[in-house]
C-alpha atoms as a PDB file:
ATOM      1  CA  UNK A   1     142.406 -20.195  35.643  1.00  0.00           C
ATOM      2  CA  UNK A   2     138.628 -20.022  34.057  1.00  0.00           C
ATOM      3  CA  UNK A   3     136.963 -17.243  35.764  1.00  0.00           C
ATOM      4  CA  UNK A   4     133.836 -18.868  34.295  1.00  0.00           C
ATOM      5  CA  UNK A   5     133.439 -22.311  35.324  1.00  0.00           C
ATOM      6  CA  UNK A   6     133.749 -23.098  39.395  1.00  0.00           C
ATOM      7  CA  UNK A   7     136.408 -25.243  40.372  1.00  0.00           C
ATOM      8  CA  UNK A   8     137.744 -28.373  41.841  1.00  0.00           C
ATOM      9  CA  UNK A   9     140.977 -29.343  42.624  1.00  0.00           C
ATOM     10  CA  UNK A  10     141.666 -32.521  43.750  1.00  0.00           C
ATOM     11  CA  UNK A  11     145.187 -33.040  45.826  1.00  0.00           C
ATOM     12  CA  UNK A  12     146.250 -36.604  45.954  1.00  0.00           C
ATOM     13  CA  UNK A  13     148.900 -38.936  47.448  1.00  0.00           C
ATOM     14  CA  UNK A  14     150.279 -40.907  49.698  1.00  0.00           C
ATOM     15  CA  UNK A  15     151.300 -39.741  53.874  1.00  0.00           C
ATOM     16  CA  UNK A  16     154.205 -37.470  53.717  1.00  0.00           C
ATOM     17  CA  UNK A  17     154.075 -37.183  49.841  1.00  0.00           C
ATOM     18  CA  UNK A  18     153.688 -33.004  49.893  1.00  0.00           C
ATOM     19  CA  UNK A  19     150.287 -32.891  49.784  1.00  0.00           C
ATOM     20  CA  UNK A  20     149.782 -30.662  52.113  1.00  0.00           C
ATOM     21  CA  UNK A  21     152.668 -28.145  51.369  1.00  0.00           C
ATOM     22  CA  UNK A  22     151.420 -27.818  47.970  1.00  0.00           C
ATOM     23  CA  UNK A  23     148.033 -27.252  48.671  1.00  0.00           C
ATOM     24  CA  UNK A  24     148.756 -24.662  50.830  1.00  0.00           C
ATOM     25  CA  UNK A  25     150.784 -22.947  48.716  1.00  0.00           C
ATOM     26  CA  UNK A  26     147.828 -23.068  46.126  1.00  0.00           C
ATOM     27  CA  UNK A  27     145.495 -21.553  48.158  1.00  0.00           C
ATOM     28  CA  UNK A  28     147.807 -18.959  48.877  1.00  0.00           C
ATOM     29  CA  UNK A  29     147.239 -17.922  45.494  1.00  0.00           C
ATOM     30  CA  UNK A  30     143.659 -18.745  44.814  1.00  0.00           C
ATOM     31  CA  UNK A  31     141.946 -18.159  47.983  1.00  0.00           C
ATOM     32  CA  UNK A  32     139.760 -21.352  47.486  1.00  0.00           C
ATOM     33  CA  UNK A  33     137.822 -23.193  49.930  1.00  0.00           C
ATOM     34  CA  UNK A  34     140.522 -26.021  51.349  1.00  0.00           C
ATOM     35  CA  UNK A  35     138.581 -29.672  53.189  1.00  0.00           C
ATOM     36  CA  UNK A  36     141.225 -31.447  54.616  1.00  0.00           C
ATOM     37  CA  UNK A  37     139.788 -34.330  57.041  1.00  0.00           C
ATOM     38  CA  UNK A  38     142.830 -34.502  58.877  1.00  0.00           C
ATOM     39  CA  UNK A  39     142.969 -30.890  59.502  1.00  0.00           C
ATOM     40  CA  UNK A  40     139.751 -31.062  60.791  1.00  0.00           C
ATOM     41  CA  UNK A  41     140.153 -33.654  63.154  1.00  0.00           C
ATOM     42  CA  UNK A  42     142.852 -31.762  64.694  1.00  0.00           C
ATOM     43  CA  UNK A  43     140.287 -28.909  65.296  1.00  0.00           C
ATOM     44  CA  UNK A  44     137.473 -31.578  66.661  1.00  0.00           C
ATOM     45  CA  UNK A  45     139.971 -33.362  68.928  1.00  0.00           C
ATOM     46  CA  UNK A  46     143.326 -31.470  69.399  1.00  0.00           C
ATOM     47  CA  UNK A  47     144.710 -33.557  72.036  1.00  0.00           C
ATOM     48  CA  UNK A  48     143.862 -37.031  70.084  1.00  0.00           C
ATOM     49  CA  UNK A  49     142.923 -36.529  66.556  1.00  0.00           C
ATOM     50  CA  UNK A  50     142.500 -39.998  65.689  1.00  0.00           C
ATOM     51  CA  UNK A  51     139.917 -40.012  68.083  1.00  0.00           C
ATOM     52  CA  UNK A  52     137.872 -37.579  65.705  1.00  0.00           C
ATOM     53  CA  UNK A  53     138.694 -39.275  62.352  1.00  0.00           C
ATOM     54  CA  UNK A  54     135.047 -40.489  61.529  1.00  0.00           C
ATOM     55  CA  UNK A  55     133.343 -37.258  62.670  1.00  0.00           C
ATOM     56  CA  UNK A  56     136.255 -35.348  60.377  1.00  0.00           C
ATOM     57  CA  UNK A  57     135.461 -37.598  57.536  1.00  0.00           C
ATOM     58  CA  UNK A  58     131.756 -36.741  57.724  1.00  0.00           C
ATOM     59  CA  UNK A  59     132.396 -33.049  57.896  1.00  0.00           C
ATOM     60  CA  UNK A  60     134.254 -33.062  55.107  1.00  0.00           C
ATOM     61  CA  UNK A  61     131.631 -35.272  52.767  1.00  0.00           C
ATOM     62  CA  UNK A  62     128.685 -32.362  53.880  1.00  0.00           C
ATOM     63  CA  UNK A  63     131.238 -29.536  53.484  1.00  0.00           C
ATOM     64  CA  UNK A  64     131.890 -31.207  49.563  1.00  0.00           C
ATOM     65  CA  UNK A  65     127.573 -30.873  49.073  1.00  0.00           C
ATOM     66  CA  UNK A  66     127.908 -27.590  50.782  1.00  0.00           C
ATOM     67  CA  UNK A  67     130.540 -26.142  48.438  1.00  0.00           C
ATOM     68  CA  UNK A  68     128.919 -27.666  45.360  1.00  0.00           C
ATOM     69  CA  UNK A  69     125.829 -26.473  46.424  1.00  0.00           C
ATOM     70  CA  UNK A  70     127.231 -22.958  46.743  1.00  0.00           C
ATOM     71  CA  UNK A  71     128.863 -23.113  43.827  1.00  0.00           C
ATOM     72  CA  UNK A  72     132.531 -22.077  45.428  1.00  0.00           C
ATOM     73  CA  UNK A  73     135.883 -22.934  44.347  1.00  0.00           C
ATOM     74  CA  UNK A  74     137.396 -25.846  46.812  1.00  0.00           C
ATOM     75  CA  UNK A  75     140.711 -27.648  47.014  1.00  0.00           C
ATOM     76  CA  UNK A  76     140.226 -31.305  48.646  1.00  0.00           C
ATOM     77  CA  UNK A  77     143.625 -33.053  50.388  1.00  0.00           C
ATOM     78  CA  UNK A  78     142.595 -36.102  49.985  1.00  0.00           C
ATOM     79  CA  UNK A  79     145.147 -39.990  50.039  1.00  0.00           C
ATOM     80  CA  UNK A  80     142.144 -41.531  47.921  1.00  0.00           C
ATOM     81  CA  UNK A  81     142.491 -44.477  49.608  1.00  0.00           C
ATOM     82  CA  UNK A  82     138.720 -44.707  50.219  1.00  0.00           C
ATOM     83  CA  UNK A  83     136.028 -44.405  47.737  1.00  0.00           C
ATOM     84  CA  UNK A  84     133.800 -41.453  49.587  1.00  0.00           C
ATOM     85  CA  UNK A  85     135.111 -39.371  46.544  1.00  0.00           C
ATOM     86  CA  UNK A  86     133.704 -41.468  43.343  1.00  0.00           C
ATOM     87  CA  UNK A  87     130.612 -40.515  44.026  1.00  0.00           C
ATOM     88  CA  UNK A  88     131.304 -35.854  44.132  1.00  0.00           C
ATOM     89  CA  UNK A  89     133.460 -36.404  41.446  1.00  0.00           C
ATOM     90  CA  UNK A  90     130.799 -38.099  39.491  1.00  0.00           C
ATOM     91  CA  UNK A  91     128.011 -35.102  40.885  1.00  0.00           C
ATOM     92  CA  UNK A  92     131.285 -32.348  39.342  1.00  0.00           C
ATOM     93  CA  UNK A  93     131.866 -33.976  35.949  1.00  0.00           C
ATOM     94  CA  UNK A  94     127.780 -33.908  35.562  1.00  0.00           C
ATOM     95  CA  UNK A  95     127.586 -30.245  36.877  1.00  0.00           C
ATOM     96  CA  UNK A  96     130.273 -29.035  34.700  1.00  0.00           C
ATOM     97  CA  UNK A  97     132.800 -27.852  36.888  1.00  0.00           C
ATOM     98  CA  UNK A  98     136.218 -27.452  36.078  1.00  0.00           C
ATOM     99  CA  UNK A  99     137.903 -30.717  37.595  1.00  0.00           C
ATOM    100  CA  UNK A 100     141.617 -30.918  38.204  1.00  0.00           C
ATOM    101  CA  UNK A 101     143.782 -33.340  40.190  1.00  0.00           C
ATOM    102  CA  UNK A 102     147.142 -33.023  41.545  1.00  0.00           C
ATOM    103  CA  UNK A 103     148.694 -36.372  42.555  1.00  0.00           C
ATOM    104  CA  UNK A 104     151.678 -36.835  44.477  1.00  0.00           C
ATOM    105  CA  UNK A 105     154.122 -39.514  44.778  1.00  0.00           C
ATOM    106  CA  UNK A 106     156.648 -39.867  47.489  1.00  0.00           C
ATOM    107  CA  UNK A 107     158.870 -41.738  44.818  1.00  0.00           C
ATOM    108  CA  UNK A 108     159.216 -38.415  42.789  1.00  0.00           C
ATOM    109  CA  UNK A 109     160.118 -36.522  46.315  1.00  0.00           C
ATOM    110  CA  UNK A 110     162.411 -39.120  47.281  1.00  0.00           C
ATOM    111  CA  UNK A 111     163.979 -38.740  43.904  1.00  0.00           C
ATOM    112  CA  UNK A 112     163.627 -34.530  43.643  1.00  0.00           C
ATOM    113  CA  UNK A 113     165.666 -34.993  47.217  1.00  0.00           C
ATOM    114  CA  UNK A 114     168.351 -37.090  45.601  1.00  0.00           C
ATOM    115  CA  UNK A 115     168.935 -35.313  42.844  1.00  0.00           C
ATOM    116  CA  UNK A 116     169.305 -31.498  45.204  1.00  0.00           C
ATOM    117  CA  UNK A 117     171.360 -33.480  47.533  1.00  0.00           C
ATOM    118  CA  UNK A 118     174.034 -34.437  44.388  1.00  0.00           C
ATOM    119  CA  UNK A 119     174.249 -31.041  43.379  1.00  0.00           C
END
């Protein structure tokens, strides 16, 4: 990794597509900053989460200007099926920051399964 340049790491996918298990495994390693809106949601509204999914997705747009603003190193889980993204990854490529996505595809899983399971 570039000590030099801050960074942002971008984990995408569909629902169930290992998102999650990857990131975590990531920041394991890295320490980074993780914004995960339905992480947070769980925190705002344990017993109904989907309850909290707005209020989530706004806390995780001012943690984004927070963290650029800072300057940290962040990992967003994120399914991309919304566009409240174009807009910090436009504000990172201008800044300079080191930009990398991960995208996952529950194809490949199904497949990586399929393949362990013939073995």
């Amino acid at each position: 990794m570039d000590k030099g340049k801050k960074q942002v790491v971008i984990v995408a996918g569909a629902n169930g597509s290992g998102k999650t298990t990857f990131a975590r495994k990531f920041l394991d390693v890295t320490k980074f900053e993780f914004l995960n809106a339905d992480e947070i949601a769980k925190e705002l509204n344990p017993k109904n989460p989907i309850k909290a999914r707005i209020a989530a997705g706004k806390k995780v747009i001012n943690s984004i200007d927070q963290l650029i603003q800072e300057e940290k190193n962040f990992v967003i889980e994120s399914t991309l099926s919304g566009s409240f993204l174009e807009k910090h990854i436009q504000e990172l490529k201008i800044m300079v920051m080191k930009l990398t996505s991960h995208i996952f595809s529950l194809a490949r899983k199904i497949f990586a399964l399929r393949e362990s399971n013939q073995g």
